[in-house]
Protein backbone atom coordinates (compact mmCIF):
# COMPACT_ATOMS: atom_id res chain seq x y z
CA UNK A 1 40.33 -23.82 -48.42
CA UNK A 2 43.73 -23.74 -50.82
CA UNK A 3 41.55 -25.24 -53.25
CA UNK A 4 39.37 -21.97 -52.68
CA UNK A 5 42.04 -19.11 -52.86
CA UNK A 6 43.89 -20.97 -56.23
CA UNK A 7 40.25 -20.72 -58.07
CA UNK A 8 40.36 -17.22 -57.22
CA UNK A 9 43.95 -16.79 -57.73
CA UNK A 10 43.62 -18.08 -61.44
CA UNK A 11 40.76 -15.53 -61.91
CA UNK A 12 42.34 -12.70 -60.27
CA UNK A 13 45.38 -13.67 -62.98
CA UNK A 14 43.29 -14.27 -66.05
CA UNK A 15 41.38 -11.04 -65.41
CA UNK A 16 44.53 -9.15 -65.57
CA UNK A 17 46.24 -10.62 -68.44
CA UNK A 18 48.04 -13.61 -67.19
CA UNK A 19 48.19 -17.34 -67.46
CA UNK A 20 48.88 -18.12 -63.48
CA UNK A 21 50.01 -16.04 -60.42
CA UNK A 22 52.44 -16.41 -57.39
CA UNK A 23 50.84 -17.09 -53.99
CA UNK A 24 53.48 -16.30 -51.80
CA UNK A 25 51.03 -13.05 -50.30
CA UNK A 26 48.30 -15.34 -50.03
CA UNK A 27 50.33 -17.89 -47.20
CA UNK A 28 50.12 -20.87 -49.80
CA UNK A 29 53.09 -23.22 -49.85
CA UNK A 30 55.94 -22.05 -52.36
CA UNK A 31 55.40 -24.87 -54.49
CA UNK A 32 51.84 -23.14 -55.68
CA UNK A 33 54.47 -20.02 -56.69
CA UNK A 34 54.62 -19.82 -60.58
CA UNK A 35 54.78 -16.59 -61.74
CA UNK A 36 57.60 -14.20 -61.54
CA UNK A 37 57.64 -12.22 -58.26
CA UNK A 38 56.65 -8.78 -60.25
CA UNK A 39 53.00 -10.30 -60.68
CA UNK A 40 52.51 -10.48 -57.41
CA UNK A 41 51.91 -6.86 -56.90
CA UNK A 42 49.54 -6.30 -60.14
CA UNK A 43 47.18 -8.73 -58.93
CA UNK A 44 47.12 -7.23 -55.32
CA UNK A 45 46.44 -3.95 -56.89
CA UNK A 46 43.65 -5.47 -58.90
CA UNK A 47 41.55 -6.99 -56.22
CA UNK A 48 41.98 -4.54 -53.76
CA UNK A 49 40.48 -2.19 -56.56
CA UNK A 50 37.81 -4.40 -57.70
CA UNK A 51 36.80 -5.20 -54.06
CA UNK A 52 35.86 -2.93 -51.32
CA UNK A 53 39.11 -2.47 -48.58
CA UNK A 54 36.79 -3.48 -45.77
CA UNK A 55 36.80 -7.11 -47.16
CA UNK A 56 40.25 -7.67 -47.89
CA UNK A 57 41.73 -8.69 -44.99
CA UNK A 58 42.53 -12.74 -45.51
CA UNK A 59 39.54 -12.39 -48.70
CA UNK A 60 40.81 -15.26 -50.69
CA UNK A 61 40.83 -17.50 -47.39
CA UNK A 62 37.17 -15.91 -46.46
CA UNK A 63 35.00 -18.54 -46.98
CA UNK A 64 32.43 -16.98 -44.86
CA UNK A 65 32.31 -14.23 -47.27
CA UNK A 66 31.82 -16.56 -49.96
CA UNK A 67 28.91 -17.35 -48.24
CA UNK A 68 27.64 -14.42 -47.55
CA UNK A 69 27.77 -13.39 -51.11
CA UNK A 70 26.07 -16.27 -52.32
CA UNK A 71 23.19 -15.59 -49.64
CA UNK A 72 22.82 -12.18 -51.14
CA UNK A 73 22.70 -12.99 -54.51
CA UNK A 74 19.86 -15.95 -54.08
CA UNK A 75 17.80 -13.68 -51.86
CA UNK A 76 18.13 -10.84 -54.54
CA UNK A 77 17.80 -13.14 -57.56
CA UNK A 78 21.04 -11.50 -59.25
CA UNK A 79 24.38 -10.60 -59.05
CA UNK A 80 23.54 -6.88 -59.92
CA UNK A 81 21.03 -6.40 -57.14
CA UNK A 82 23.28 -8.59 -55.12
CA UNK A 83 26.55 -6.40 -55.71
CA UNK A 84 24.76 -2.92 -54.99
CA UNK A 85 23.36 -4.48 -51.70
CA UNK A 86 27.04 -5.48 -50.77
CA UNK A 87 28.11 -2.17 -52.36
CA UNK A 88 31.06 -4.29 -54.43
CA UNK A 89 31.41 -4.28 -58.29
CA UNK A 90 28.96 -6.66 -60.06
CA UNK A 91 32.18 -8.19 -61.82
CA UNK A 92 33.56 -9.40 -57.86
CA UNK A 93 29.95 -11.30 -56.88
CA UNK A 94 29.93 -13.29 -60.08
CA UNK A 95 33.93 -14.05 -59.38
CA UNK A 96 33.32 -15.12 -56.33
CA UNK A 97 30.53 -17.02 -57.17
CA UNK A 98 32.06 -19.20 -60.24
CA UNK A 99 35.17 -19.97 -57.63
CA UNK A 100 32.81 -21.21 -55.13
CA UNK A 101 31.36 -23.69 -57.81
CA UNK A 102 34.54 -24.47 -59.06
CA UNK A 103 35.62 -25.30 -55.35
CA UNK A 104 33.08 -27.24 -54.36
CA UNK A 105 32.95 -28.75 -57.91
CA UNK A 106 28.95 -28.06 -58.64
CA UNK A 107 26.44 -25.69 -60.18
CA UNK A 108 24.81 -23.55 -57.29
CA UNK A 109 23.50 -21.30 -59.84
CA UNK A 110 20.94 -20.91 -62.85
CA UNK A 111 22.51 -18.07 -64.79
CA UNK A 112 19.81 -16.12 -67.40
CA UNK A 113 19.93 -12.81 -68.94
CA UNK A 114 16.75 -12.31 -66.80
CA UNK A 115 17.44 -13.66 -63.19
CA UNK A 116 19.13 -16.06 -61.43
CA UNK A 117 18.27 -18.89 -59.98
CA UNK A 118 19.21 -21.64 -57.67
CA UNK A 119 19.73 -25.17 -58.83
CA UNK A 120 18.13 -28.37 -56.35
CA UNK A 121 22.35 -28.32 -55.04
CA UNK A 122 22.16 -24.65 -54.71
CA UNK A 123 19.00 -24.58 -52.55
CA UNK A 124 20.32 -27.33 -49.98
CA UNK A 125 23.62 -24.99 -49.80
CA UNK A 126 21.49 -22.01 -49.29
CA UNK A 127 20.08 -23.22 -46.30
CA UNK A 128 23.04 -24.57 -44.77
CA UNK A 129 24.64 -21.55 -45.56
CA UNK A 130 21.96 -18.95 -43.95
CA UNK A 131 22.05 -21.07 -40.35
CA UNK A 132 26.02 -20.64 -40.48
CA UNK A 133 25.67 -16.85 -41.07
CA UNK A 134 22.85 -16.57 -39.08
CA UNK A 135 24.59 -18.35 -36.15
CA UNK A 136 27.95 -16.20 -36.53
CA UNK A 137 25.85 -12.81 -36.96
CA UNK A 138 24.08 -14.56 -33.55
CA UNK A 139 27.55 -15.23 -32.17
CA UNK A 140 28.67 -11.51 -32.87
CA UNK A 141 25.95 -9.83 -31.54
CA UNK A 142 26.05 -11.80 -27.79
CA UNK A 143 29.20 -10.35 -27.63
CA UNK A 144 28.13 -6.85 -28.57
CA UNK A 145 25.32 -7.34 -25.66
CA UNK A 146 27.31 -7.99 -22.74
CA UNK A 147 28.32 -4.69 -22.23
CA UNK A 148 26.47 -1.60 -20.14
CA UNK A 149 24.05 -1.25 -22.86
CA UNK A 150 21.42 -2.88 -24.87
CA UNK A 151 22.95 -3.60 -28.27
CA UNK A 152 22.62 -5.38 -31.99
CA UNK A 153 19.93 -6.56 -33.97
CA UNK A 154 16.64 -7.57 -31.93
CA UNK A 155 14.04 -9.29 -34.29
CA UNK A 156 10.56 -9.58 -32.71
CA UNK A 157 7.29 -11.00 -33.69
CA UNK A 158 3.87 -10.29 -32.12
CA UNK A 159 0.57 -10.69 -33.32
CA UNK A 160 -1.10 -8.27 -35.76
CA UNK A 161 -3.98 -6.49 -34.61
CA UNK A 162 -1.86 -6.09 -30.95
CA UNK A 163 1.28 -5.14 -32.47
CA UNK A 164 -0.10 -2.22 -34.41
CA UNK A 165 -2.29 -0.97 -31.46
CA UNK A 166 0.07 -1.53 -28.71
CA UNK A 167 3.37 -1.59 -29.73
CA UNK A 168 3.82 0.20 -33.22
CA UNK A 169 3.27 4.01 -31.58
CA UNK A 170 5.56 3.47 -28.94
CA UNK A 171 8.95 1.59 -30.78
CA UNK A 172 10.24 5.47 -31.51
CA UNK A 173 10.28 5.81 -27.90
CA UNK A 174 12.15 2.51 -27.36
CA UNK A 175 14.70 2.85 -30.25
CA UNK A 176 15.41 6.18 -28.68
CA UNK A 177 16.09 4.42 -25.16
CA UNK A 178 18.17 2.22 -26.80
CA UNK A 179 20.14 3.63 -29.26
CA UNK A 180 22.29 0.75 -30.45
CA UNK A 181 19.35 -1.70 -30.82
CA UNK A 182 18.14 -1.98 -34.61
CA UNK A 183 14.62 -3.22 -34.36
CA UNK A 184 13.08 -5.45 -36.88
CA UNK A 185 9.31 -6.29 -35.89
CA UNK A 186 7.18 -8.59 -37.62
CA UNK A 187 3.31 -8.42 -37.45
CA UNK A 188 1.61 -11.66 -38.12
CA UNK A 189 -1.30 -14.17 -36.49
CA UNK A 190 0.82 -17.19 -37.17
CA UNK A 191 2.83 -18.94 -34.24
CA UNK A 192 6.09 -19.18 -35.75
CA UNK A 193 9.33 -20.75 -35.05
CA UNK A 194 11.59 -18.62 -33.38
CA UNK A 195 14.58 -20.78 -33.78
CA UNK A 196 13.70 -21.14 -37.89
CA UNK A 197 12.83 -17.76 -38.41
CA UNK A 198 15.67 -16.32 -36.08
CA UNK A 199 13.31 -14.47 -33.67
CA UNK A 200 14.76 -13.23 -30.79
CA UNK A 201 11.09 -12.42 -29.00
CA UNK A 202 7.79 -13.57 -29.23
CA UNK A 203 4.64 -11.39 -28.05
CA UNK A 204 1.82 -13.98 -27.85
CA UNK A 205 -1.87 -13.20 -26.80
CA UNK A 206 -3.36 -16.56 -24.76
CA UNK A 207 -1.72 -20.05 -24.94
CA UNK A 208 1.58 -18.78 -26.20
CA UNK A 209 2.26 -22.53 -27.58
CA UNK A 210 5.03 -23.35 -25.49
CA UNK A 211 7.61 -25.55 -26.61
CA UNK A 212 10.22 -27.60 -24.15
CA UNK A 213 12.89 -25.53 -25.31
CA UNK A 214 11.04 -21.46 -25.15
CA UNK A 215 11.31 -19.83 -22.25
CA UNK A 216 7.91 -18.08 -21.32
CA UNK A 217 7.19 -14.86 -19.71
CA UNK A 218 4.06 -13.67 -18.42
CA UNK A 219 3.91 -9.66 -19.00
CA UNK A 220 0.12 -9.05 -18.61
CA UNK A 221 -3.37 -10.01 -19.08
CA UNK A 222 -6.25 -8.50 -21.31
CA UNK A 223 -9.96 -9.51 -21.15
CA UNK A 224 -12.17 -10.18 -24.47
CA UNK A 225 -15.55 -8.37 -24.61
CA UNK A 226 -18.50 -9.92 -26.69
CA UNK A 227 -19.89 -6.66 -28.82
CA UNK A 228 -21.73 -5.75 -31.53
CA UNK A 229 -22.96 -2.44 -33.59
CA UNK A 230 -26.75 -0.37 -32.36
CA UNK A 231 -27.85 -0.92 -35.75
CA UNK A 232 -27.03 -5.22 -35.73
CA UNK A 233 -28.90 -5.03 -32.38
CA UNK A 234 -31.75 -3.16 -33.44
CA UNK A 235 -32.25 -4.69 -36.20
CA UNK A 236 -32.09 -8.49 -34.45
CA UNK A 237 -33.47 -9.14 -30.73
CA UNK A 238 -30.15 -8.20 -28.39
CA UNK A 239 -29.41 -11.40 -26.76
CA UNK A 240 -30.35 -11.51 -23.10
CA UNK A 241 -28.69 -14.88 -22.23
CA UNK A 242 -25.46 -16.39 -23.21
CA UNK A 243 -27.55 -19.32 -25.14
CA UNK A 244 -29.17 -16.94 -27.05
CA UNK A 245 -26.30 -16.31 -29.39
CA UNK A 246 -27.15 -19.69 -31.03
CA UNK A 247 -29.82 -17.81 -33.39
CA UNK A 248 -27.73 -14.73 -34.03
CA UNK A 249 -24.67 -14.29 -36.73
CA UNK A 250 -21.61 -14.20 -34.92
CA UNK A 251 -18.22 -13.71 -35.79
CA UNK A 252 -15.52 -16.18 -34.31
CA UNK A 253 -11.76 -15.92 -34.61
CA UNK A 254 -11.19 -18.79 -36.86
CA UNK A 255 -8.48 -20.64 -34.54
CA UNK A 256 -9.43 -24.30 -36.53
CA UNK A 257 -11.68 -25.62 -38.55
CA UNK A 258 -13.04 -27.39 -35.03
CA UNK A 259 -16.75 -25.90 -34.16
CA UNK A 260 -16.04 -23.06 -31.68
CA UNK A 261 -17.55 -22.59 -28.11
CA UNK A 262 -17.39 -19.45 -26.01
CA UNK A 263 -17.40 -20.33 -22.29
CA UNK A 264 -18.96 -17.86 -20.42
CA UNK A 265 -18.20 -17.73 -16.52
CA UNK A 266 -19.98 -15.57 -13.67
CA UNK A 267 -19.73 -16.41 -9.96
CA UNK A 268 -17.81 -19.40 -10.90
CA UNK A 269 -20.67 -20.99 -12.71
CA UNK A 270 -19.77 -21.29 -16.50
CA UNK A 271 -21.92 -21.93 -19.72
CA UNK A 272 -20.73 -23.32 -23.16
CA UNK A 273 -22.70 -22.12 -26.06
CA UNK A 274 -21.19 -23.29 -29.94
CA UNK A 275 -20.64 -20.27 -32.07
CA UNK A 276 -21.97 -20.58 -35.52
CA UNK A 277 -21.93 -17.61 -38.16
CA UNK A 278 -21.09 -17.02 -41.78
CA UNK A 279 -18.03 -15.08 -41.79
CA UNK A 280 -14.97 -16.38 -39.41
CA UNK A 281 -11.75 -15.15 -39.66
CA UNK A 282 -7.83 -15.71 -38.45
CA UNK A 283 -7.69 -11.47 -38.63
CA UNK A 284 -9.35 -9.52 -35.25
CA UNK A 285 -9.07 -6.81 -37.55
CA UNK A 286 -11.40 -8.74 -40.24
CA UNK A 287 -13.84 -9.19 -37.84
CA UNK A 288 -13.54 -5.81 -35.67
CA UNK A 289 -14.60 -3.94 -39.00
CA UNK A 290 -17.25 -6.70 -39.97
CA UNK A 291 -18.78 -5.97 -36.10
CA UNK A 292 -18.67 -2.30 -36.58
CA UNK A 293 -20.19 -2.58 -40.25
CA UNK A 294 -23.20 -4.38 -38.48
CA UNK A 295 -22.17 -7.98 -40.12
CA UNK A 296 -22.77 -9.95 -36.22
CA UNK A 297 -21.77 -10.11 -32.93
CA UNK A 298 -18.04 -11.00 -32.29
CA UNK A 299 -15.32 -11.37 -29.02
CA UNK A 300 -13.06 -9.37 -29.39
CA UNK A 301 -10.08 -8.28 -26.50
CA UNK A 302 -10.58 -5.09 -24.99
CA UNK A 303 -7.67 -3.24 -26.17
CA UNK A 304 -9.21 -3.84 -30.17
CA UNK A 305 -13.40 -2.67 -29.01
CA UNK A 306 -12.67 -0.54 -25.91
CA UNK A 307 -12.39 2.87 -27.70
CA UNK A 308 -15.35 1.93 -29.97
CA UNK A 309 -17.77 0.91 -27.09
CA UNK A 310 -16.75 4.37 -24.85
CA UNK A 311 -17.91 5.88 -28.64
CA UNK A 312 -21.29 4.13 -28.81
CA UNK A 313 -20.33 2.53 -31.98
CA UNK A 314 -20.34 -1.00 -30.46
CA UNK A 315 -21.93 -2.54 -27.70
CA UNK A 316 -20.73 -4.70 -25.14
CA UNK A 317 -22.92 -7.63 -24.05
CA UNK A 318 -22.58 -9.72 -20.96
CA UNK A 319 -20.58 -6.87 -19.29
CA UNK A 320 -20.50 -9.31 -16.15
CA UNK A 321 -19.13 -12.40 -17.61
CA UNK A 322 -15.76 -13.44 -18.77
CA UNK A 323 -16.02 -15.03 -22.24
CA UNK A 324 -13.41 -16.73 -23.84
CA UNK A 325 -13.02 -19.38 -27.11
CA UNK A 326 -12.74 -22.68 -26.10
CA UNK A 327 -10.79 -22.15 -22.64
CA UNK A 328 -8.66 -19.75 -24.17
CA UNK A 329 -5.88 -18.04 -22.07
CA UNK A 330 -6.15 -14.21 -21.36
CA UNK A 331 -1.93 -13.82 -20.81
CA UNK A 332 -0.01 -11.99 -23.04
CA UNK A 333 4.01 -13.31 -22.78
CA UNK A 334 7.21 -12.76 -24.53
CA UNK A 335 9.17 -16.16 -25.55
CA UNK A 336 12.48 -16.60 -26.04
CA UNK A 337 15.13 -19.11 -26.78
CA UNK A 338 17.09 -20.33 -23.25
CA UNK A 339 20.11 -18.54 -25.46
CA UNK A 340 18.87 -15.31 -25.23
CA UNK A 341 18.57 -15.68 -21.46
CA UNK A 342 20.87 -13.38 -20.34
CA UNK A 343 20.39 -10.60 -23.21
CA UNK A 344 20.28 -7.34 -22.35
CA UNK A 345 18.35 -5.99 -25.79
CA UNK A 346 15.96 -9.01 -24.83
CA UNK A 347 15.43 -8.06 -21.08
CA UNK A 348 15.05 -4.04 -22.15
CA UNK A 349 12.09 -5.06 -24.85
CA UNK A 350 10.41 -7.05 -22.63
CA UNK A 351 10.56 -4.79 -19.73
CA UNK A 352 9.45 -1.88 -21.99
CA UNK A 353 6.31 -4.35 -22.91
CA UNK A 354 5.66 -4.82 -19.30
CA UNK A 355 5.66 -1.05 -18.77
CA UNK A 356 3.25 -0.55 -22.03
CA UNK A 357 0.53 -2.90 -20.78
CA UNK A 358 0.68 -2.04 -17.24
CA UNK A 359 -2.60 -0.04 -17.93
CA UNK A 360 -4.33 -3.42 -19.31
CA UNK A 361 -6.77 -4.65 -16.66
CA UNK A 362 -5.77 -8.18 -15.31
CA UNK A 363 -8.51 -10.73 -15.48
């Protein structure tokens, strides 16, 4: 860490007109001291002008700060756009950034009049460095959540097609509830790794994918409907029985590249009949729109179809089966990591969840 502060301490001195600089403020040993004592006080001035005051407590030992600044300026591809994130001078992030080089004695950074890049050592340092700020922004915001009230950052995932219908019109409400939450939701049909992509919950619709170290949650159920549009129907003899579907188009969620089977179960008895159509698709919303543009016959969950088949424009067929893909699940659940057990901005979006699909019908 000396190593650290004297790189910036011979910066801080060259930017103000002089050859080296005392470092008796900065806690380094005497020794380190050789300018007169008069500098001293022009180079304090200096940074705490060229930096904001909110980082200057213990700066020059900050190596977390480094870090943070180096972060910025790969995810913004420059120190400009970096340094007006931050809200510090442009001159401070490229400072900062030549005395972490200089400290850890290698290029981190491709410097261009365009952009910047990272170099091969730059891109292994990036990573380590985003899990150390990630973990201490973690750290912090534990802390923040033990009290009375749900607080800090909450970053959820769910999947696409769900999470506009079910949760988008109702996170106003929540964030209102919750004041000193800041939401970040992300919509997308992927499973994805909550520990890599720093997800706090996971909405998941069916097999939620469990891994040894998620903790799962079951907060309701939904049923999937088989539908199509009057005009596909009319146009094509409706299906009477489940194995009829073999000679229609149909529209299955595209879950592999495996051939897909719906199962379809009625007084315990169930039948497996293989899906086959020209259009598949890892989007609901692909194939909702493809159903109601008379393109096949699809299964879809309820809360997608419902308002559309109350409407007229789609159809529900087999009204007294459950159908599902390939032994599919019907439970929706929230995952978390074990270290978000005890979270109170975890527990109150959960429990809100819970509350917004208590009017989903349980299989």
């Amino acid at each position: 860490m000396a190593n650290f502060a004297r790189v910036l301490i011979r910066q801080a001195a060259a930017a103000v007109g002089t050859a080296t600089i005392a470092t008796k403020a900065l806690h380094l040993p005497e020794t380190d001291s050789l300018l007169p004592q008069s500098s001293i006080d022009k180079v304090s001035c200096y940074m705490m002008i060229s930096l904001q005051p909110r980082f200057m407590e213990d700066f020059i030992m900050d190596k977390l700060l480094a870090l943070r600044w180096f972060v910025e300026t790969v995810d913004t591809k420059g120190f400009s756009a970096a340094a007006r994130s931050l809200g510090v001078a442009t001159s401070s992030v490229t400072r900062l950034m030549d005395a972490l080089e200089q400290e850890l004695g290698t290029t981190l950074l491709n410097r261009s009049t365009r952009q910047v890049t990272v170099t091969e050592a730059g891109s292994l340092y990036y990573i380590k460095a985003r899990q150390i700020l990630d973990e201490v922004k973690a750290a912090d915001a534990q802390i923040h959540d033990q009290g009375e009230e749900p607080a800090g950052p909450l970053r959820v995932t769910a999947p696409a097609a769900f999470g506009r219908a079910y949760l988008a019109p109702y996170l106003a409400a929540f964030l209102a509830r919750y004041p000193k939450v800041d939401l970040e939701l992300e919509l997308t049909d992927t499973l994805v790794d909550l520990f890599a992509d720093r997800i706090d919950v996971a909405i998941r619709l069916g097999s939620p994918g469990i891994q040894d170290e998620l903790i799962c949650r079951s907060i309701g159920h939904f049923q999937r409907f088989v539908v199509a549009s009057p005009a596909y129907l009319a146009r094509n003899k409706s299906p009477e029985q489940p194995e009829d579907l073999a000679r229609h188009d149909c529209l299955p969620f595209n879950f592999s590249n495996a051939p897909q089977a719906w199962l379809f179960t009625r007084d315990g008895e169930t039948s497996r009949v293989i899906i086959k159509g020209r259009l598949r698709s890892n989007d609901a919303e692909v194939l909702h729109k493809a159903a109601l543009a008379d393109g096949g016959i699809t299964l879809l969950a309820d809360w997608l179809v419902q308002a559309d088949i109350e409407s007229g424009r789609l159809i529900r067929l087999f009204p007294h089966h459950e159908v599902n893909p390939n032994q599919a699940s019907t439970a929706i659940s929230a995952l978390y990591l074990p270290n978000r057990r005890g979270s109170r901005r975890v527990n109150a979006f959960i429990e809100f969840c819970e509350t917004r699909l208590a009017g989903l019908r349980p299989c």
